[in-house]
Protein backbone atom coordinates (compact mmCIF):
# COMPACT_ATOMS: atom_id res chain seq x y z
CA UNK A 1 1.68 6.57 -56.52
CA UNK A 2 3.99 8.27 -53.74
CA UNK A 3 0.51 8.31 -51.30
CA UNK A 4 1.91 8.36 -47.51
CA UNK A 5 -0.98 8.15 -45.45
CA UNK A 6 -2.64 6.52 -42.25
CA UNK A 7 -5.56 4.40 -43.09
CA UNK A 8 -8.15 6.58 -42.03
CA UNK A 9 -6.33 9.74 -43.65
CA UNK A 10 -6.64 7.82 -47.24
CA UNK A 11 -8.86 9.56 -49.48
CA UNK A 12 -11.01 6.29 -50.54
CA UNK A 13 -12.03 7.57 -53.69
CA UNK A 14 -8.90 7.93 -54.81
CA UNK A 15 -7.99 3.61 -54.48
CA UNK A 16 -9.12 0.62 -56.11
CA UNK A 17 -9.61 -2.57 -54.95
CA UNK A 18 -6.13 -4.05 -54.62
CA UNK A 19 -3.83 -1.39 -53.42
CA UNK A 20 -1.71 -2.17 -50.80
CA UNK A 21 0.09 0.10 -48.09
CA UNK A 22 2.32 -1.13 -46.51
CA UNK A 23 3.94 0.39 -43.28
CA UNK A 24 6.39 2.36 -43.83
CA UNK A 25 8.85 0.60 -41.44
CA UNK A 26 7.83 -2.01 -43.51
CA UNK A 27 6.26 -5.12 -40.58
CA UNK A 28 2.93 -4.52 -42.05
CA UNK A 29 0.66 -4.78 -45.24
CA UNK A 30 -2.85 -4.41 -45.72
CA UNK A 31 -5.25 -4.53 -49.19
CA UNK A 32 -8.25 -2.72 -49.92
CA UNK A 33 -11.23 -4.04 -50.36
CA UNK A 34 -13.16 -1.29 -51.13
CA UNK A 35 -15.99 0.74 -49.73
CA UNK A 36 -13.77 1.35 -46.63
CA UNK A 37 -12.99 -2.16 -46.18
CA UNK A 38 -9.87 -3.57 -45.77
CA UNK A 39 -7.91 -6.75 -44.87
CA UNK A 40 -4.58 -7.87 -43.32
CA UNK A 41 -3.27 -10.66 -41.33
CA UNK A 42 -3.77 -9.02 -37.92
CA UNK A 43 -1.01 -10.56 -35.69
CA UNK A 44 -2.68 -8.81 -32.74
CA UNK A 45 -5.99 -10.57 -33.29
CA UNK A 46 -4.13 -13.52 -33.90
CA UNK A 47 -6.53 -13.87 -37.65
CA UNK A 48 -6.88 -12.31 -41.03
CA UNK A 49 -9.12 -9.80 -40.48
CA UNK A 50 -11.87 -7.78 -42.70
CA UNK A 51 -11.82 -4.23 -40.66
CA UNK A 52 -13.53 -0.88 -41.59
CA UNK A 53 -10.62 2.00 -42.35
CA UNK A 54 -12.70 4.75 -41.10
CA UNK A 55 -15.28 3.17 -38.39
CA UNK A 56 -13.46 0.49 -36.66
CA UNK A 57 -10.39 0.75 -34.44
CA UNK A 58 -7.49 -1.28 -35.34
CA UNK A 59 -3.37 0.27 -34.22
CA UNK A 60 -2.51 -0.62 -37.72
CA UNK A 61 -4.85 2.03 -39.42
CA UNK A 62 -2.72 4.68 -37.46
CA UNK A 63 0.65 3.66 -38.51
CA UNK A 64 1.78 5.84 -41.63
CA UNK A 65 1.84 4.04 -44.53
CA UNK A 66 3.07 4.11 -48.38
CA UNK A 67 0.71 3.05 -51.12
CA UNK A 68 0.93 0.98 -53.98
CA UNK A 69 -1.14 -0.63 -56.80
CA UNK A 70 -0.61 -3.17 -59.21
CA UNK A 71 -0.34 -3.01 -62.74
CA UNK A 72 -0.36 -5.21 -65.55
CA UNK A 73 2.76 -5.63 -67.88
CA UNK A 74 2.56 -6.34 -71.50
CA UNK A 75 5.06 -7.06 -73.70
């Protein structure tokens, strides 16, 4: 994909459930959900957390990030 992006900055039309960004110093990874949402194991709340990219505050959204999606191999 080659997307680097903060959470918020992440044109959500553009993902699918499933992508991950991860930081891009590389302590943190997060999936989408979809419809904004967006989970990671939040070691600052101490739980895996379900958070809103573009309405709720979390200090991961604001870390740049690189995106990724997976895809299915066939032989």
């Amino acid at each position: 994909w080659g997307i680097e992006a903060t959470v918020p900055d992440m044109a959500c039309t553009a993902l699918l459930p499933g992508a991950l960004p991860g930081t891009i110093d590389g302590t943190h990874l997060l999936v989408y959900l979809g419809e904004d949402h967006w989970i990671q194991a939040d070691p600052g709340l101490g739980k895996v957390a379900i958070l809103n990219g573009r309405k709720d505050h979390n200090p991961w959204f604001q870390i740049p990030t690189t995106l990724h999606r997976w895809q299915v191999l066939m032989p």
